[in-house]
C-alpha atoms as a PDB file:
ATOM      1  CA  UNK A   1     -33.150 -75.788 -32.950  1.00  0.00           C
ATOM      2  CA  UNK A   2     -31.366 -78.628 -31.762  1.00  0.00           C
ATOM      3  CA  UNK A   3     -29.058 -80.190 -34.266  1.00  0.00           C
ATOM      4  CA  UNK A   4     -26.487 -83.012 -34.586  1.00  0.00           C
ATOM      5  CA  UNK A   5     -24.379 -84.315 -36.915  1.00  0.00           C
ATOM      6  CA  UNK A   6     -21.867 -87.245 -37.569  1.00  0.00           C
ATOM      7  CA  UNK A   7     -17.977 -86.890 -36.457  1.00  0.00           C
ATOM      8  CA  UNK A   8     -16.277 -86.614 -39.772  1.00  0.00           C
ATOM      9  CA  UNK A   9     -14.515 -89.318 -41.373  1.00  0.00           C
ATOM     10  CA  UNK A  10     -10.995 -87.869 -40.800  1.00  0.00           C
ATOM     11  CA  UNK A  11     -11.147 -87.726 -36.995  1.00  0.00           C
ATOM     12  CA  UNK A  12      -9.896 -90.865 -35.388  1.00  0.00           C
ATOM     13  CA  UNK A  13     -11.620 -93.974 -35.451  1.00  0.00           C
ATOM     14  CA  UNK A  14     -12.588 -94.337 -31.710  1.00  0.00           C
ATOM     15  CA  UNK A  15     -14.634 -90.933 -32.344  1.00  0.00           C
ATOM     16  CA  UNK A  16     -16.457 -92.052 -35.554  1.00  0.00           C
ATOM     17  CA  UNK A  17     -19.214 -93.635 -33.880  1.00  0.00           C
ATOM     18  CA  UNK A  18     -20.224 -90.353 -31.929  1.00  0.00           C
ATOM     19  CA  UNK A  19     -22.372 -87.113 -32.351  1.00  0.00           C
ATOM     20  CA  UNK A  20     -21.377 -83.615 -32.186  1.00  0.00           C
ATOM     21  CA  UNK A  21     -23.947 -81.847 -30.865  1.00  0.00           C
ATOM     22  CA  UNK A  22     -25.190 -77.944 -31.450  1.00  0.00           C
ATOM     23  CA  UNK A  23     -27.473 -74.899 -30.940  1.00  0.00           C
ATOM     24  CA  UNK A  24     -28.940 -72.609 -33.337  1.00  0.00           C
ATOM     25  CA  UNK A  25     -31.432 -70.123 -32.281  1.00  0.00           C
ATOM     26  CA  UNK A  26     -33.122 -66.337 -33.755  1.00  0.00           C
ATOM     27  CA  UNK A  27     -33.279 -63.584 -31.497  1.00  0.00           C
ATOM     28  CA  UNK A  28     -35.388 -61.873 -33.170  1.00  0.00           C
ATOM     29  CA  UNK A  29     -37.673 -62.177 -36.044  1.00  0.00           C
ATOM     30  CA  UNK A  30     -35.279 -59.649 -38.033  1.00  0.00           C
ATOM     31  CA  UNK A  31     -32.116 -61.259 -36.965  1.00  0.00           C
ATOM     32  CA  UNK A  32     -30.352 -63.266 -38.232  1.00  0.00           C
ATOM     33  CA  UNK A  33     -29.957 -67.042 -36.340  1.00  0.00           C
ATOM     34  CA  UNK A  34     -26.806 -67.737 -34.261  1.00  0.00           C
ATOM     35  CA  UNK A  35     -25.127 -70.735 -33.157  1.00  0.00           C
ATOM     36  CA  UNK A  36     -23.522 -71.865 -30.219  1.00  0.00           C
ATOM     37  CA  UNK A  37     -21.394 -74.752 -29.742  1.00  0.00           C
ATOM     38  CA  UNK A  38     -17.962 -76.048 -28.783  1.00  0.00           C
ATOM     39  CA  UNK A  39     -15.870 -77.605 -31.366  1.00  0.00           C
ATOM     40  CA  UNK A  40     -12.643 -78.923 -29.914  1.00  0.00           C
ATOM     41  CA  UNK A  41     -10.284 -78.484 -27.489  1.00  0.00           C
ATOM     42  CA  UNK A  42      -8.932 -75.832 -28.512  1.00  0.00           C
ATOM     43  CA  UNK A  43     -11.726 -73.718 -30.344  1.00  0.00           C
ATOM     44  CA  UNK A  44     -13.547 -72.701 -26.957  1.00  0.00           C
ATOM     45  CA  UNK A  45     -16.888 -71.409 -27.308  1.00  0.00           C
ATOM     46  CA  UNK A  46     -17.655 -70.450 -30.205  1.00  0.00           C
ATOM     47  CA  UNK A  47     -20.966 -68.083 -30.761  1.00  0.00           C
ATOM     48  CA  UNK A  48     -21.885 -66.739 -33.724  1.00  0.00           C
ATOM     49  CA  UNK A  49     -24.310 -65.336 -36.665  1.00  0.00           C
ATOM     50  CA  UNK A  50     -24.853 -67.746 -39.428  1.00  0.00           C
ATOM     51  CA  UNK A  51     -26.539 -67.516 -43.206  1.00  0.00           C
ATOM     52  CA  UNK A  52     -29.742 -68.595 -44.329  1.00  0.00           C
ATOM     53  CA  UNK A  53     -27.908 -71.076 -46.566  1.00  0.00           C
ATOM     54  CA  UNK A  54     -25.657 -72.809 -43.525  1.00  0.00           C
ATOM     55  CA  UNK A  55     -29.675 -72.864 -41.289  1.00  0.00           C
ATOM     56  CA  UNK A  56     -30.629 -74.912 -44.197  1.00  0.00           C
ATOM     57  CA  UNK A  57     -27.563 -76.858 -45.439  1.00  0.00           C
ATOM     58  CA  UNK A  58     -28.884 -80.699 -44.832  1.00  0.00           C
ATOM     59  CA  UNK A  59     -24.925 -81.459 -44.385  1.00  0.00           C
ATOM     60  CA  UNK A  60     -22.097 -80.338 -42.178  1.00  0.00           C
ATOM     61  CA  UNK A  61     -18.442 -81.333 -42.463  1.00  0.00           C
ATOM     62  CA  UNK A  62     -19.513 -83.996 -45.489  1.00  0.00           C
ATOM     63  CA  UNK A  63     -22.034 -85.394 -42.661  1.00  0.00           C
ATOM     64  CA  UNK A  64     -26.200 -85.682 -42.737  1.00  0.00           C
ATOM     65  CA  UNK A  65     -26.935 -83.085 -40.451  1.00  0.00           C
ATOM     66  CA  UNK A  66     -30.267 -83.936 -38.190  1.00  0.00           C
ATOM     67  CA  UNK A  67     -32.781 -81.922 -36.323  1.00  0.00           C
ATOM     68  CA  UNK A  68     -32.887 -83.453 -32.798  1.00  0.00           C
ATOM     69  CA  UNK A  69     -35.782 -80.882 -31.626  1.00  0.00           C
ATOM     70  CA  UNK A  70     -37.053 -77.436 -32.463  1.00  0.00           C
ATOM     71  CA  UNK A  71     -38.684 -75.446 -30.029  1.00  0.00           C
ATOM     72  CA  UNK A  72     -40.994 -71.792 -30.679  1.00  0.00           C
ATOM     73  CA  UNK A  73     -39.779 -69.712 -27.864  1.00  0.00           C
ATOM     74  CA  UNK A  74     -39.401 -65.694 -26.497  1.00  0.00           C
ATOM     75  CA  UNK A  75     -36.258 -65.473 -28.988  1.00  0.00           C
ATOM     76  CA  UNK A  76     -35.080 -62.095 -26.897  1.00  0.00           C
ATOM     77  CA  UNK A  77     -35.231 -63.953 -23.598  1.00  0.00           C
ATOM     78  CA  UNK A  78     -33.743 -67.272 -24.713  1.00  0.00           C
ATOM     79  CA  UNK A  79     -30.409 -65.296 -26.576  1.00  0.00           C
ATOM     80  CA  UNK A  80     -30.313 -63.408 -22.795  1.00  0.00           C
ATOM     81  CA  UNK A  81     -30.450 -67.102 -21.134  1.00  0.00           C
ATOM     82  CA  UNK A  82     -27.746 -68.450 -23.536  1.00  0.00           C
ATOM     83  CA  UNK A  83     -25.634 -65.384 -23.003  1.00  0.00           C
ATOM     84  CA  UNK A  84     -25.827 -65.423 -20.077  1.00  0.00           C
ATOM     85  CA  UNK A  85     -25.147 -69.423 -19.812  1.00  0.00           C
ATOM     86  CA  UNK A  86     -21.760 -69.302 -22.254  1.00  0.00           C
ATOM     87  CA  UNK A  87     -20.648 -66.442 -20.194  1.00  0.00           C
ATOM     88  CA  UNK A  88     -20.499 -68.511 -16.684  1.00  0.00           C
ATOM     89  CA  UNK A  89     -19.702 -71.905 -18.112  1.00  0.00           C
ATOM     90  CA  UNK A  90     -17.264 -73.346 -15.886  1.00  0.00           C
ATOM     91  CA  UNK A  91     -15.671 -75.678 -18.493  1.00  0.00           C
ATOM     92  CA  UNK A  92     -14.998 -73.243 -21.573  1.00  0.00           C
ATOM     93  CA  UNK A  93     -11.646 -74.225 -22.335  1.00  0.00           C
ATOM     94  CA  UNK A  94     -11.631 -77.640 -21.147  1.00  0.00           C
ATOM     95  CA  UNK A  95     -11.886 -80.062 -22.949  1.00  0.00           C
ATOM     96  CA  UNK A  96     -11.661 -84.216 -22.684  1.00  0.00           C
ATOM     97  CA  UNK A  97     -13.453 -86.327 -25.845  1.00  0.00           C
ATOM     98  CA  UNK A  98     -14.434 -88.881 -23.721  1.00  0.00           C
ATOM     99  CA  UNK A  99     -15.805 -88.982 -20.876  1.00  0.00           C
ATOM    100  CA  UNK A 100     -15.864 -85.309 -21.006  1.00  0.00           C
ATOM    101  CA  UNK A 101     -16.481 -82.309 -20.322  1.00  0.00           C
ATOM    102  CA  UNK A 102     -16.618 -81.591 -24.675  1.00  0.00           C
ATOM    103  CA  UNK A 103     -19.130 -80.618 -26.884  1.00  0.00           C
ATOM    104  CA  UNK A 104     -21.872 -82.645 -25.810  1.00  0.00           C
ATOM    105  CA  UNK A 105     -21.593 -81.960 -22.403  1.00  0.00           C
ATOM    106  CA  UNK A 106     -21.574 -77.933 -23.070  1.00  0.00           C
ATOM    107  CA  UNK A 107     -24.340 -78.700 -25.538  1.00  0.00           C
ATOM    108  CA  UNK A 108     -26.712 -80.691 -22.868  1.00  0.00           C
ATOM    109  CA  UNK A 109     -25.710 -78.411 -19.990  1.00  0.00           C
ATOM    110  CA  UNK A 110     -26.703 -75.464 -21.776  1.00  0.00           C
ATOM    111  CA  UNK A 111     -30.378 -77.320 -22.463  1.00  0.00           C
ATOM    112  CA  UNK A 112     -31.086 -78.058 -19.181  1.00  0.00           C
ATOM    113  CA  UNK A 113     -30.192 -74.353 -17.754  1.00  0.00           C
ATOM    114  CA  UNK A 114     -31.924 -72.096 -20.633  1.00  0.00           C
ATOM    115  CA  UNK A 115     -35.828 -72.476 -21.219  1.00  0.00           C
ATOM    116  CA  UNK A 116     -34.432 -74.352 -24.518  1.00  0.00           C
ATOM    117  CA  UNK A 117     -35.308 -77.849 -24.406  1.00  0.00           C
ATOM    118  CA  UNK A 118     -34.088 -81.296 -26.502  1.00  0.00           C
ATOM    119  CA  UNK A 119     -32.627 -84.777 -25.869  1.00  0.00           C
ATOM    120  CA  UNK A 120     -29.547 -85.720 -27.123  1.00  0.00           C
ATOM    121  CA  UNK A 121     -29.229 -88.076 -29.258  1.00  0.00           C
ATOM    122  CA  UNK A 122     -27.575 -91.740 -27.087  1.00  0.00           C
ATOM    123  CA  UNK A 123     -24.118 -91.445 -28.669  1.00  0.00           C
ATOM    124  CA  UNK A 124     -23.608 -87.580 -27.900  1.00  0.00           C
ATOM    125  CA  UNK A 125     -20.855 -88.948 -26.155  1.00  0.00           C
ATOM    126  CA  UNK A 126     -20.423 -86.798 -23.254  1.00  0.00           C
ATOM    127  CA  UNK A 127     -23.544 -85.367 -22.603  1.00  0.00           C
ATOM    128  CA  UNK A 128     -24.353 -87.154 -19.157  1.00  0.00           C
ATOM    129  CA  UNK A 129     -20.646 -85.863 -17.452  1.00  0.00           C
ATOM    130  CA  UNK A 130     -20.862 -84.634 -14.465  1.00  0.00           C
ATOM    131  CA  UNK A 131     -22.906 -84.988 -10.870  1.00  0.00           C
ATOM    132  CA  UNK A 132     -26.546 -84.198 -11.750  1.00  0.00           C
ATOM    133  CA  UNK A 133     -29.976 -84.577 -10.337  1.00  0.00           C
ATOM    134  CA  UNK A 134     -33.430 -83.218 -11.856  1.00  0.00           C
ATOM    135  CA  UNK A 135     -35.219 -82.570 -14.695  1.00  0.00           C
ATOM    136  CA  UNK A 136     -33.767 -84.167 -17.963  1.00  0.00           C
ATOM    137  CA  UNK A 137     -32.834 -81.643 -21.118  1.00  0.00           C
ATOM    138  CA  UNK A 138     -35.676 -82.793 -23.023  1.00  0.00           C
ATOM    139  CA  UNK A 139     -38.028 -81.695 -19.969  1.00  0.00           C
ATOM    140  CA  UNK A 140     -40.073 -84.498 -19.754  1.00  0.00           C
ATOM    141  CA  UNK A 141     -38.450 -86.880 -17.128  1.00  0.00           C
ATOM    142  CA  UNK A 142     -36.159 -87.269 -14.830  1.00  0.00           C
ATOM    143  CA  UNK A 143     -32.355 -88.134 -14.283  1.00  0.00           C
ATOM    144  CA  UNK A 144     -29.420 -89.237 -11.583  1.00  0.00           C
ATOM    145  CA  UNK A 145     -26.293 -88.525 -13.028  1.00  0.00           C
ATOM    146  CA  UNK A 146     -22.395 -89.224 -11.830  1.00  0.00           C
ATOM    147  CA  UNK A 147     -19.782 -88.437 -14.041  1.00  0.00           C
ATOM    148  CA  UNK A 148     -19.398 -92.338 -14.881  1.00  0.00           C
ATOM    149  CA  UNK A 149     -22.860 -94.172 -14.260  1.00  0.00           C
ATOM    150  CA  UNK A 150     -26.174 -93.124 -14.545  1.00  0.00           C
ATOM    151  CA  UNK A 151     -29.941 -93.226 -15.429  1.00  0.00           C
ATOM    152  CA  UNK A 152     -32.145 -91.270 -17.236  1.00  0.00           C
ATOM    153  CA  UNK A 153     -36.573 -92.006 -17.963  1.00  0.00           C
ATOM    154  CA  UNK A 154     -38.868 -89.779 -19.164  1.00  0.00           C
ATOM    155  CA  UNK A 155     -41.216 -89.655 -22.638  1.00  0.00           C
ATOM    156  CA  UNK A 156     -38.576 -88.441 -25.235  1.00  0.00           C
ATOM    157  CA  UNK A 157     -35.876 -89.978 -23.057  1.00  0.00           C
ATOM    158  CA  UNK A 158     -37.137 -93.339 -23.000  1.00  0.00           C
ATOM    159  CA  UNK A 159     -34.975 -95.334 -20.428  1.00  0.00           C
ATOM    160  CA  UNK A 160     -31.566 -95.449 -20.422  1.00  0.00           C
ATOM    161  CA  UNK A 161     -28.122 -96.270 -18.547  1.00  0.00           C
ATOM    162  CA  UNK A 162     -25.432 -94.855 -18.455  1.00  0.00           C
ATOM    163  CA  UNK A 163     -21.855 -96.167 -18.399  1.00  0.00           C
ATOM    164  CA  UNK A 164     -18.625 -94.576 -18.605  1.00  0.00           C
ATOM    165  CA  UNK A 165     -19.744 -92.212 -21.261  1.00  0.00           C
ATOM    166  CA  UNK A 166     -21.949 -94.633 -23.018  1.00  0.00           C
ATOM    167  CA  UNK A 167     -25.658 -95.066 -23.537  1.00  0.00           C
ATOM    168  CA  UNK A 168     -27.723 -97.910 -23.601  1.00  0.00           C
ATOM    169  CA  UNK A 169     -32.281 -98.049 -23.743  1.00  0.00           C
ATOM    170  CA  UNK A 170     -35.473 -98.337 -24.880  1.00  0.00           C
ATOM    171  CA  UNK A 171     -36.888 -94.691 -26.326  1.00  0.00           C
ATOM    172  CA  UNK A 172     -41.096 -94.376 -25.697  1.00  0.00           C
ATOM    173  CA  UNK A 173     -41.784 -91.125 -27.598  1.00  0.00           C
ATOM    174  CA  UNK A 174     -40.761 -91.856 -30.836  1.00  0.00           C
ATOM    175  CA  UNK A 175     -39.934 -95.840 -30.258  1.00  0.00           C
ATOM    176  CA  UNK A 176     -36.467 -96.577 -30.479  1.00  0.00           C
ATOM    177  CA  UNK A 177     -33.699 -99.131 -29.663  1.00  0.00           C
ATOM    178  CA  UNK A 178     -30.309 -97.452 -28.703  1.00  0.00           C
ATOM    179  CA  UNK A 179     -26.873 -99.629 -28.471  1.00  0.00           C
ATOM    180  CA  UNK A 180     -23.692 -97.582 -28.000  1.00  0.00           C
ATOM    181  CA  UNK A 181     -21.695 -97.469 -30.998  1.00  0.00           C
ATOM    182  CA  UNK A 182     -24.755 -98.357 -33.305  1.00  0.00           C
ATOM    183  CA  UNK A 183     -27.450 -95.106 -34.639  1.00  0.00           C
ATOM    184  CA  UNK A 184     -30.739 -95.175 -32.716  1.00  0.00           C
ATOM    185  CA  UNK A 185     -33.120 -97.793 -35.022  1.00  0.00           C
ATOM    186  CA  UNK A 186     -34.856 -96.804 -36.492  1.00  0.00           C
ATOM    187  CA  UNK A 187     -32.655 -93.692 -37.319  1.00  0.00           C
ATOM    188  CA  UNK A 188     -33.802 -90.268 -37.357  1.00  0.00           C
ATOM    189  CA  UNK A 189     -34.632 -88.395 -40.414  1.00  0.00           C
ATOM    190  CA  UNK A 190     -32.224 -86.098 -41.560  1.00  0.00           C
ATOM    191  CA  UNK A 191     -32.798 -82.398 -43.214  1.00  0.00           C
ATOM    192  CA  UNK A 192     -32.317 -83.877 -46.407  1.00  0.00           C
ATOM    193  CA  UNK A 193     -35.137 -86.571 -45.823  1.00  0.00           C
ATOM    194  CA  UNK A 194     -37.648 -84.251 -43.818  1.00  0.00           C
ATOM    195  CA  UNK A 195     -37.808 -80.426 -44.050  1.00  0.00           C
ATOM    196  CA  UNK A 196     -38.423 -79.560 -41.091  1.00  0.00           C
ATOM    197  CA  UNK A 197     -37.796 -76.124 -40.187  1.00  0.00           C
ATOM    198  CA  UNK A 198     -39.324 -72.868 -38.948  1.00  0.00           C
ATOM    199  CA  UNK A 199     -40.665 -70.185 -41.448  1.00  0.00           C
END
């Protein structure tokens, strides 16, 4: 699963309008579910088993969390893809909140290299760093990416431009209008709203 959730409250207010993006995934039916992410600058990557009760908790930090996309997939050959991607990942303990590389952009990189699959939500601030060119991380269109302008179209992408670390569109597959700053409209449902998770 794909999951975001709100910057807190007490971070500071240029950061309140932004996502913080993260992975949790089962490797096996009788295991329990990890997650992956990057916190901060100075937490690195952090990669690790969770409880049944924080897989289900519809909040995180005092925030709504939301599912941003769920996937059923080889569990044993997606934790050996992850692994394998946290182990190599160039930009571990570096760490810039805007433009990036942060969370988001460990969080979308991570996506498009594993046989996981999602699109990050438009104010994941930092998920379109870097020089890119391919197949977008929800897999369904494609994207030209430099670290400060770009463009991205594809069914769950929509269209949208990029800009400094920004995002601007038009979403197709679910309809949406995204303004930076501003949650998608209409906004997505969050666990509390919509159960929505694997058995």
């Amino acid at each position: 699963m794909v999951k975001q959730v709100q910057i807190p409250d007490d971070m500071p207010w240029y950061s309140q309008f932004a996502v913080h993006s993260y992975i949790e995934y089962q490797p096996t039916p009788d295991q329990s579910w990890r997650r992956i992410e990057i916190i901060n600058e100075t937490s690195g990557i952090r990669h690790y088993e969770i409880t049944d009760k924080e897989l289900h908790s519809p909040s995180r930090w005092g925030e709504s969390v939301h599912i941003v996309a769920q996937k059923k997939e080889n569990g044993p050959k997606l934790a050996n893809e992850i692994a394998s991607f946290a182990r190599s990942y160039p930009d571990a303990n570096r760490y810039v909140a805007w433009p990036g590389p942060n969370s988001n952009t460990f969080a979308e990189k991570l996506l498009r290299q594993t046989r996981a699959s999602g699109h990050l939500d438009h104010n994941a601030v930092g998920k379109d760093y870097g020089w890119y060119l391919g197949r977008t991380a929800g897999g369904t269109g494609l994207e030209v990416q430099s670290p400060y302008f770009g463009l991205a179209a594809g069914m769950t992408e929509g269209i949208e431009l990029h800009f400094i670390g920004l995002t601007a569109g038009v979403g197709i597959w679910p309809p949406a209008i995204k303004l930076p700053f501003i949650s998608r409209l209409p906004p997505r449902a969050s666990m509390g709203e919509k159960a929505s998770l694997p058995e």
